[in-house]
C-alpha atoms as a PDB file:
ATOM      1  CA  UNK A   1     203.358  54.471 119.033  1.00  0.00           C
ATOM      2  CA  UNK A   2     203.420  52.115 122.027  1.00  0.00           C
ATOM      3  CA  UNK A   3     200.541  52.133 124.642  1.00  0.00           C
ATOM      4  CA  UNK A   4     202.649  54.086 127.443  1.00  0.00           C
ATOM      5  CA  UNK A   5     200.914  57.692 126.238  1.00  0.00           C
ATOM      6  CA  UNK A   6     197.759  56.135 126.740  1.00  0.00           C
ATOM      7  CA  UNK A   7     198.070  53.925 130.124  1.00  0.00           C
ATOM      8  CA  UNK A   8     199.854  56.934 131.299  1.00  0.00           C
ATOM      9  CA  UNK A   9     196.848  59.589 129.966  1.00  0.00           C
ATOM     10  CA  UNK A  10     193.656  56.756 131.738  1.00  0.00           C
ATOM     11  CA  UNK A  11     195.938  57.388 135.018  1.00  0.00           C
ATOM     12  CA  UNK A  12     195.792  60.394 134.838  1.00  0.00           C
ATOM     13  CA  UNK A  13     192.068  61.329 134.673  1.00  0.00           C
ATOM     14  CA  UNK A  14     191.613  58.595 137.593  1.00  0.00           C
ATOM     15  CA  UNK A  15     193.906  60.541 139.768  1.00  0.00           C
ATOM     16  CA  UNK A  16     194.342  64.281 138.359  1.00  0.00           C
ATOM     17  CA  UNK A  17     196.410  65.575 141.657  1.00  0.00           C
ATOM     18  CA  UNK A  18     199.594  66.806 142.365  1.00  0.00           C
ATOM     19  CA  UNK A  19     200.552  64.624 144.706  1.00  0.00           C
ATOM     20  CA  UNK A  20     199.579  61.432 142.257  1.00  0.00           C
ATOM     21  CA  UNK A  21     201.267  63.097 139.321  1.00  0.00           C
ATOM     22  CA  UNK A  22     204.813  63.714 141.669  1.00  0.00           C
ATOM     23  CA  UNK A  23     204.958  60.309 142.154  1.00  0.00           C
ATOM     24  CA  UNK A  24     204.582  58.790 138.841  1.00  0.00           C
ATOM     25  CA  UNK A  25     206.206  61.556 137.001  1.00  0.00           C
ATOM     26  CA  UNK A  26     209.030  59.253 135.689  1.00  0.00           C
ATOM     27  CA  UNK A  27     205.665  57.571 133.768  1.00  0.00           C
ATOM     28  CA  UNK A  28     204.521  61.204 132.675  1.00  0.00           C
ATOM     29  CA  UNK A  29     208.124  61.412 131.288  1.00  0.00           C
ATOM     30  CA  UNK A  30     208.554  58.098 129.726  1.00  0.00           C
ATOM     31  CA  UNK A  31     205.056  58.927 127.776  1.00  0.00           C
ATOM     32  CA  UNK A  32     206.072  62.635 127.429  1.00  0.00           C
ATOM     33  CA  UNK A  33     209.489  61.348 125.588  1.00  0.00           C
ATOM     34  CA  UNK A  34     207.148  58.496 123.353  1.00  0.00           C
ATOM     35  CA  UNK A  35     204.872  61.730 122.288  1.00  0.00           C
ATOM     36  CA  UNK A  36     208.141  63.579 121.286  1.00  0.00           C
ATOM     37  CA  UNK A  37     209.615  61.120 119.794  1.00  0.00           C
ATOM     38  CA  UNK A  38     206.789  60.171 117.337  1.00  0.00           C
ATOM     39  CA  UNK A  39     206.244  63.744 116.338  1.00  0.00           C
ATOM     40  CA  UNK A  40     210.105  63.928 115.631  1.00  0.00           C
ATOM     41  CA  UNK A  41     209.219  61.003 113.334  1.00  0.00           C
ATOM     42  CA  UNK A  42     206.258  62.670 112.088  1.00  0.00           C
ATOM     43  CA  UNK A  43     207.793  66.349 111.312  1.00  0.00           C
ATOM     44  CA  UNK A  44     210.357  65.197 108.405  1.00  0.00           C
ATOM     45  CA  UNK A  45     207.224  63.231 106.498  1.00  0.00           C
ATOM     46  CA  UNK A  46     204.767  66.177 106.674  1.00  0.00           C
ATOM     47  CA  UNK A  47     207.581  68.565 105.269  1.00  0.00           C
ATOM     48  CA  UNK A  48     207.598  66.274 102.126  1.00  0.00           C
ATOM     49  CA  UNK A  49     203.939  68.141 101.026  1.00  0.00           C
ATOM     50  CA  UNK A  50     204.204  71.180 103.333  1.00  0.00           C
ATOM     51  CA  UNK A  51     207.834  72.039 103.469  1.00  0.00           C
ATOM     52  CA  UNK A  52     207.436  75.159 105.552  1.00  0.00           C
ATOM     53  CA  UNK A  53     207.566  72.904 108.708  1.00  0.00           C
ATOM     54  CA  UNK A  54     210.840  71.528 107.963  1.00  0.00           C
ATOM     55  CA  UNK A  55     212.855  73.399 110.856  1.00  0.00           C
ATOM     56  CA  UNK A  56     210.525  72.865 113.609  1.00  0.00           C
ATOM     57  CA  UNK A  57     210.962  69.944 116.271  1.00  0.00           C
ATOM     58  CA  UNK A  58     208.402  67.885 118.280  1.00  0.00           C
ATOM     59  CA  UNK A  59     209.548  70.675 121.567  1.00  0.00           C
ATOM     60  CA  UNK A  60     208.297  73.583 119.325  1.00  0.00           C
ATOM     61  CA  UNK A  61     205.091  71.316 119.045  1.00  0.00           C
ATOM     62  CA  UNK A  62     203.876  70.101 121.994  1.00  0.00           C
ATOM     63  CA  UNK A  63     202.021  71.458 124.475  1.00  0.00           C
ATOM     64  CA  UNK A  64     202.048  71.276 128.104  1.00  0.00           C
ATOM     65  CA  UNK A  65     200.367  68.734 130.356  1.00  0.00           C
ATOM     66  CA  UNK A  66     200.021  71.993 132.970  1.00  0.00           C
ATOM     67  CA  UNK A  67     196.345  73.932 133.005  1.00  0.00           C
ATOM     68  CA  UNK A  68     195.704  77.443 133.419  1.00  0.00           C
ATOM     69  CA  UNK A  69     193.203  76.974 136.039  1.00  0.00           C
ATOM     70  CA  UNK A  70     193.216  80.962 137.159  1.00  0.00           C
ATOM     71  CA  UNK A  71     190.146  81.574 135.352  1.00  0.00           C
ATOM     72  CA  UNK A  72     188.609  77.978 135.399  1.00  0.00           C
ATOM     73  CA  UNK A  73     185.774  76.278 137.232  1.00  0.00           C
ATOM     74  CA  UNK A  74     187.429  72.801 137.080  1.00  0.00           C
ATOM     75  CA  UNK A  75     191.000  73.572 139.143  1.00  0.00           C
ATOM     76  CA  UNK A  76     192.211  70.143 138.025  1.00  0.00           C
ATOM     77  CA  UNK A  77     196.043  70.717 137.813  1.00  0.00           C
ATOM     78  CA  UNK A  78     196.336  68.562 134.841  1.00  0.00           C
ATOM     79  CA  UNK A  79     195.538  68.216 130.924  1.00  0.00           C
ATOM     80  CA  UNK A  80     194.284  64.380 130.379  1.00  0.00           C
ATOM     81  CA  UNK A  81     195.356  64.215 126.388  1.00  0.00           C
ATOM     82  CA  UNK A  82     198.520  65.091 124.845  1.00  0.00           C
ATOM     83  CA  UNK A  83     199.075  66.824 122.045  1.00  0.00           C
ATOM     84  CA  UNK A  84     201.164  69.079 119.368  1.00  0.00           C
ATOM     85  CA  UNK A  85     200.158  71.452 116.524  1.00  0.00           C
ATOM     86  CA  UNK A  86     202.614  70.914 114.035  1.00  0.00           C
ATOM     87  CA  UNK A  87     203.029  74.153 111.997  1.00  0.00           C
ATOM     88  CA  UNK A  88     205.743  76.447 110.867  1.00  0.00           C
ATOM     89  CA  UNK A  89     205.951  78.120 114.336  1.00  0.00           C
ATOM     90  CA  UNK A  90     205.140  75.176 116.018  1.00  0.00           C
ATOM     91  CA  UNK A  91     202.599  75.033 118.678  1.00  0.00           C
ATOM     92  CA  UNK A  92     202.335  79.334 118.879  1.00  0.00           C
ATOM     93  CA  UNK A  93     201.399  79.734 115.313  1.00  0.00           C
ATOM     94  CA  UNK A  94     198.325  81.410 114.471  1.00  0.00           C
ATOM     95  CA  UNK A  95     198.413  80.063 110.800  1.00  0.00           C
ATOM     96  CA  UNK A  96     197.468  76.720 109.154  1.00  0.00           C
ATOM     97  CA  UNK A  97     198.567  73.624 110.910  1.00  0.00           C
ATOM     98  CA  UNK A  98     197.983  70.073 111.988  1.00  0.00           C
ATOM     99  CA  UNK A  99     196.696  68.745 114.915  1.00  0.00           C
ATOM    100  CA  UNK A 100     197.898  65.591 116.789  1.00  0.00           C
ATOM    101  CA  UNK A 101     195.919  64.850 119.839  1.00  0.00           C
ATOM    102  CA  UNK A 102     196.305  61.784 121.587  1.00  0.00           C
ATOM    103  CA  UNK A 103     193.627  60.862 124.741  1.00  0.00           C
ATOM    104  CA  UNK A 104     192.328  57.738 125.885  1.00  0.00           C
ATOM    105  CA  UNK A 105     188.418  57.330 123.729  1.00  0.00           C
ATOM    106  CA  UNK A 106     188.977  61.168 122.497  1.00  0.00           C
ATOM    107  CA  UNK A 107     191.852  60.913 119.785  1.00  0.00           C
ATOM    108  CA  UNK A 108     192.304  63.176 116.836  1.00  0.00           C
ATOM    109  CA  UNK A 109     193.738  64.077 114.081  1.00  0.00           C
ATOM    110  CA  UNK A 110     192.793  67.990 112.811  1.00  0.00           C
ATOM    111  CA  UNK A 111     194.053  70.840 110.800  1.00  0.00           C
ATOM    112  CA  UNK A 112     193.105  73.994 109.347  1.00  0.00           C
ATOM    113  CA  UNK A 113     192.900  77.266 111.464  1.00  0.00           C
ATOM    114  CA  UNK A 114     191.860  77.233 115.021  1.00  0.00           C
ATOM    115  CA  UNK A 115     190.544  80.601 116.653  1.00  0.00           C
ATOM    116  CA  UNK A 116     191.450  82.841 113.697  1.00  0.00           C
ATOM    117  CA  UNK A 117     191.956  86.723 114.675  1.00  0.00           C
ATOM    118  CA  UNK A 118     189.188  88.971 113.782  1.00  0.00           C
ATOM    119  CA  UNK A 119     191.397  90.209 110.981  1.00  0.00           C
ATOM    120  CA  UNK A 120     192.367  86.808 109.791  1.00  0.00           C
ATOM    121  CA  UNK A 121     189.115  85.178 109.899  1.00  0.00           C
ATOM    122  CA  UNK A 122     187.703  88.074 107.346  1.00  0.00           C
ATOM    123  CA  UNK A 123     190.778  87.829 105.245  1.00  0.00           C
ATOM    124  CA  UNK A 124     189.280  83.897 105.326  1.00  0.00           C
ATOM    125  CA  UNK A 125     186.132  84.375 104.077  1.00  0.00           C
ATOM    126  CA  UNK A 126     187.043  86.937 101.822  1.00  0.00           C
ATOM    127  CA  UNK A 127     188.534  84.577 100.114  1.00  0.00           C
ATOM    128  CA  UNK A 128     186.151  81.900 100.311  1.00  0.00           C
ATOM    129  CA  UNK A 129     183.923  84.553  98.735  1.00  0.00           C
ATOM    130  CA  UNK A 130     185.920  85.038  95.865  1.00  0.00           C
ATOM    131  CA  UNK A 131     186.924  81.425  95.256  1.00  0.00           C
ATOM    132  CA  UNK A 132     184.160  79.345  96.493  1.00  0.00           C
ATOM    133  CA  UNK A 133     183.929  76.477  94.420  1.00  0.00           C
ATOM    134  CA  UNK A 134     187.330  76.032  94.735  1.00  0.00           C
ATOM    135  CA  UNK A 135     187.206  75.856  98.681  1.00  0.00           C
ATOM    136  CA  UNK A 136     183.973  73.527  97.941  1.00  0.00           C
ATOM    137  CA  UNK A 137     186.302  71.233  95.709  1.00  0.00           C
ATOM    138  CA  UNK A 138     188.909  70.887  98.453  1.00  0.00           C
ATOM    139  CA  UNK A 139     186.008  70.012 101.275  1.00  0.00           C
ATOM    140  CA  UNK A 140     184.149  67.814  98.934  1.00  0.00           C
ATOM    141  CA  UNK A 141     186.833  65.803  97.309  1.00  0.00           C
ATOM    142  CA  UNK A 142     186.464  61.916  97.358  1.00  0.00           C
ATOM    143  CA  UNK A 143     188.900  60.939  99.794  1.00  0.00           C
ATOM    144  CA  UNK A 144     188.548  64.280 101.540  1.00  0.00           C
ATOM    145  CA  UNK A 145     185.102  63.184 102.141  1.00  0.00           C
ATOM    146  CA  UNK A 146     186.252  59.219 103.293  1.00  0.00           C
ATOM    147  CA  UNK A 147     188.385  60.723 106.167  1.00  0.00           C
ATOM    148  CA  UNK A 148     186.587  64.447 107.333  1.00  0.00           C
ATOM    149  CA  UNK A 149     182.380  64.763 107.769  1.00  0.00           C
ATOM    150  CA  UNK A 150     183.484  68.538 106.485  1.00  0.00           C
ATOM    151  CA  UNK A 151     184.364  71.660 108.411  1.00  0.00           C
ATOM    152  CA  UNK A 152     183.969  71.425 112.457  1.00  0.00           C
ATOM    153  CA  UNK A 153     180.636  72.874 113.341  1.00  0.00           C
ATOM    154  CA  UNK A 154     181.589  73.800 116.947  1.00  0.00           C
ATOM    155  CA  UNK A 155     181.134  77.936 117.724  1.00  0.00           C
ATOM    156  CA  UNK A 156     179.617  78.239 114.745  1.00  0.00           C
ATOM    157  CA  UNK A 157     177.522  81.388 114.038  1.00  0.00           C
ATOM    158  CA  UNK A 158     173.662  81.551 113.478  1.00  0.00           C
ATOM    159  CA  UNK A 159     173.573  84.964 111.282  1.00  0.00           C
ATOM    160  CA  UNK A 160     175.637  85.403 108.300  1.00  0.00           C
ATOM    161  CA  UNK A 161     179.014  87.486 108.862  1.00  0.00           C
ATOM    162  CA  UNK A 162     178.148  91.824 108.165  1.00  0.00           C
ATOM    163  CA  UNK A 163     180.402  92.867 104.996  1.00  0.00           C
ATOM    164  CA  UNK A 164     179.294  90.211 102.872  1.00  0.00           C
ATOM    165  CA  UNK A 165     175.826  90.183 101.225  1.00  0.00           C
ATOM    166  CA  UNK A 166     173.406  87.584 102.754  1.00  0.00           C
ATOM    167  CA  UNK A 167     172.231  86.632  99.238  1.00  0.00           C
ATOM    168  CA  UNK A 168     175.517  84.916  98.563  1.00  0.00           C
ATOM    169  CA  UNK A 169     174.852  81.724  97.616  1.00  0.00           C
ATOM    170  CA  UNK A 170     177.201  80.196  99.753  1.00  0.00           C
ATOM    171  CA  UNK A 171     176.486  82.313 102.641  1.00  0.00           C
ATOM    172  CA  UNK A 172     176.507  79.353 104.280  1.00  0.00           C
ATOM    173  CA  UNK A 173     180.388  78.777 104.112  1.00  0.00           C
ATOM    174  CA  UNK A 174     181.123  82.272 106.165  1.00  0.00           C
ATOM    175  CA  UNK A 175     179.378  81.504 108.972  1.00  0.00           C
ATOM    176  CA  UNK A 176     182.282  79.284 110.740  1.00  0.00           C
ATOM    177  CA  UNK A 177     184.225  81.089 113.376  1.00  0.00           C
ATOM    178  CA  UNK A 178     186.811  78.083 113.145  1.00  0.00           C
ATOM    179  CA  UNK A 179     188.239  76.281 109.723  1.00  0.00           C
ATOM    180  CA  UNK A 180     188.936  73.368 110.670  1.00  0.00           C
ATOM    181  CA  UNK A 181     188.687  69.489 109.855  1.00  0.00           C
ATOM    182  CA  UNK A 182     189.027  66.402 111.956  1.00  0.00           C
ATOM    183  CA  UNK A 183     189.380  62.684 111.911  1.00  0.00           C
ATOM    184  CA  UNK A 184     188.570  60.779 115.214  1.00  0.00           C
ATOM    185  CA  UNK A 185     190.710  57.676 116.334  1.00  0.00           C
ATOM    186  CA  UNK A 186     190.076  55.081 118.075  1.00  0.00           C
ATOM    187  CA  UNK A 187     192.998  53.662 120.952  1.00  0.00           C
ATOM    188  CA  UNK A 188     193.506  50.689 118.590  1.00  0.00           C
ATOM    189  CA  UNK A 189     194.120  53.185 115.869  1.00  0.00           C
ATOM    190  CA  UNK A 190     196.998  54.909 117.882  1.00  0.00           C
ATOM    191  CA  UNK A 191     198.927  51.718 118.846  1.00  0.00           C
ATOM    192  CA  UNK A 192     198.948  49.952 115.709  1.00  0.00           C
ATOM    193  CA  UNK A 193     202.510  49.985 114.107  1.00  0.00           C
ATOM    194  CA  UNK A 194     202.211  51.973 111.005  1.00  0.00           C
ATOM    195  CA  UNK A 195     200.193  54.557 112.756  1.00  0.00           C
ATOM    196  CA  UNK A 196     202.175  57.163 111.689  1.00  0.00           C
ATOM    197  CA  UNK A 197     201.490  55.782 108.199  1.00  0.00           C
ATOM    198  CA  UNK A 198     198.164  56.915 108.802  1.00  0.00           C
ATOM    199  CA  UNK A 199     198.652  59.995 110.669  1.00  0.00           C
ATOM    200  CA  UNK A 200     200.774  61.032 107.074  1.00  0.00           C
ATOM    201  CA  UNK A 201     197.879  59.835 104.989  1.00  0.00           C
ATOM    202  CA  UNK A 202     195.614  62.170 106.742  1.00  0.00           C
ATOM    203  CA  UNK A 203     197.757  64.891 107.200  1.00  0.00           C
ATOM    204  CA  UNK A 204     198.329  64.993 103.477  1.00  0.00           C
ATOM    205  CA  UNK A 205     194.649  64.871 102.310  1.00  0.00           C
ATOM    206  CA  UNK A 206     194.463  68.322 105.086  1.00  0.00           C
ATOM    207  CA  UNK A 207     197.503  70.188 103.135  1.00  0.00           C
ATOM    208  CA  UNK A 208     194.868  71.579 100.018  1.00  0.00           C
ATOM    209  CA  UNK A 209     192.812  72.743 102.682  1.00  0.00           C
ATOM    210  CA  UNK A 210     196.166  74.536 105.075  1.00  0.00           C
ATOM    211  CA  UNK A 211     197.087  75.619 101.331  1.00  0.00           C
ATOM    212  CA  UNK A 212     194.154  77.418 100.927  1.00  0.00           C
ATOM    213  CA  UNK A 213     193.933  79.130 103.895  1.00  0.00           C
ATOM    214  CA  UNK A 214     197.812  80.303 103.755  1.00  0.00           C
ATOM    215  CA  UNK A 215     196.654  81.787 100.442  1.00  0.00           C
ATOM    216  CA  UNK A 216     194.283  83.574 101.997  1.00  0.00           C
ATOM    217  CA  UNK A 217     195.973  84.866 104.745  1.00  0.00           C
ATOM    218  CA  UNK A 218     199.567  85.688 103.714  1.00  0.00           C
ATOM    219  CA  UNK A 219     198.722  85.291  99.519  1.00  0.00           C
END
C-alpha cells in the first residue's frame, strides 16, 4: 500500500469540510480506489484459512467516508480513517470478521465480534462457559500473545453477566460486552511493501479466535 490513503486521510482531518473535500475529491478517489484495491488483494489470501469469505469483494467491505452526524455532537461531514470489515457478508455482518482500519497515527488491525446482539453475546459466553480453557488456549497462545495484549477492554462491564453463577472461576471472561482483538500499526507499518504479508500473518493468528465464536453462534 502506497502513502496516497494516508496523505489523503492527514488532509482530511486538517480540513474536514465540504467544500475542501469537493475539491480534492479526485484525491479521496485515487486513495478510495488504493483501499479497494488492497482489500481485493487481501480477500483471496484470508479465504485460504477462512474460506467463507471467498465471494465477497473489497465494495462489500468498505465503509463509507460519509458520517451520520443526525445524532452527533461533532457535525464534521467526514470519517478521517478508512476502513473494511472483511467477513462473509462483508461490512453488514453481525458475525466474526476482520478488521482493516487504516488512519494516519491510529491504524489497526482487529477481529472477533464487534457489538454482539443481546442474543448473540449470551450464546458467546455460554459457550465460553462451557469451553473455557479452550477459549483461554486460543487468547493465550504464544504468538497470539506476540501480536494481541488479549481481548479489547473498551465497554467492558463491572458486574458479572445474570444467568451465570458469579463463582465461576472464570467469571472474569463474561464480563466483555465486545470479543474482540487488535494489533496497532504504525504509518511505516502500512507503507512498507509486503504489508499485506503482514496484514495475512495477523489475520491468520485471529481465525481460532473468529472460529470459536462462529461455533458459538451458528455451531
Amino acid at each position: 500500500m502506497n502513502s496516497v490513503i494516508l496523505d489523503f486521510l492527514k488532509q482530511l482531518k486538517e480540513n474536514n469540510n465540504r467544500e475542501w473535500f469537493q475539491k480534492n475529491k479526485k484525491i479521496y478517489e485515487t486513495a478510495k480506489a488504493e483501499m479497494e484495491a488492497f482489500v481485493d488483494i487481501l480477500i483471496p489470501q484470508i479465504a485460504v484459512f477462512e474460506p467463507s469469505v471467498k465471494y465477497v469483494n473489497a465494495k462489500d467491505c468498505m465503509f463509507r467516508i460519509f458520517r451520520d452526524v443526525r445524532f452527533a455532537k461533532d457535525k464534521s461531514p467526514y470519517k478521517t480513517n478508512m476502513g473494511a470489515w472483511i467477513s462473509k457478508g462483508g461490512r453488514k455482518s453481525a458475525g466474526p470478521g476482520y478488521y482493516l482500519h487504516i488512519q494516519p497515527g491510529e491504524s489497526m488491525l482487529a477481529g472477533g465480534v464487534y457489538m454482539p446482539e443481546p442474543d448473540q453475546l449470551k450464546k458467546i459466553r455460554q459457550e465460553i462457559y462451557y469451553n473455557a480453557g479452550e477459549f483461554k488456549a486460543i487468547l493465550e497462545s504464544k504468538n497470539a500473545k506476540k501480536y494481541f495484549n488479549g481481548l479489547s477492554e473498551w465497554d467492558k462491564q463491572k458486574l458479572p453477566p445474570r444467568d451465570f453463577p458469579k463463582d465461576f472461576p472464570d467469571i472474569d471472561l463474561l464480563k466483555y460486552r465486545h470479543y474482540t482483538v487488535a494489533h496497532m500499526l504504525d504509518d511505516k507499518h502500512v507503507i512498507e511493501k509486503d504489508f499485506s504479508k503482514l496484514v495475512i500473518k495477523v489475520f491468520g493468528l485471529m481465525q481460532p479466535l473468529n472460529a470459536f465464536l462462529e461455533r458459538a453462534l451458528n455451531g
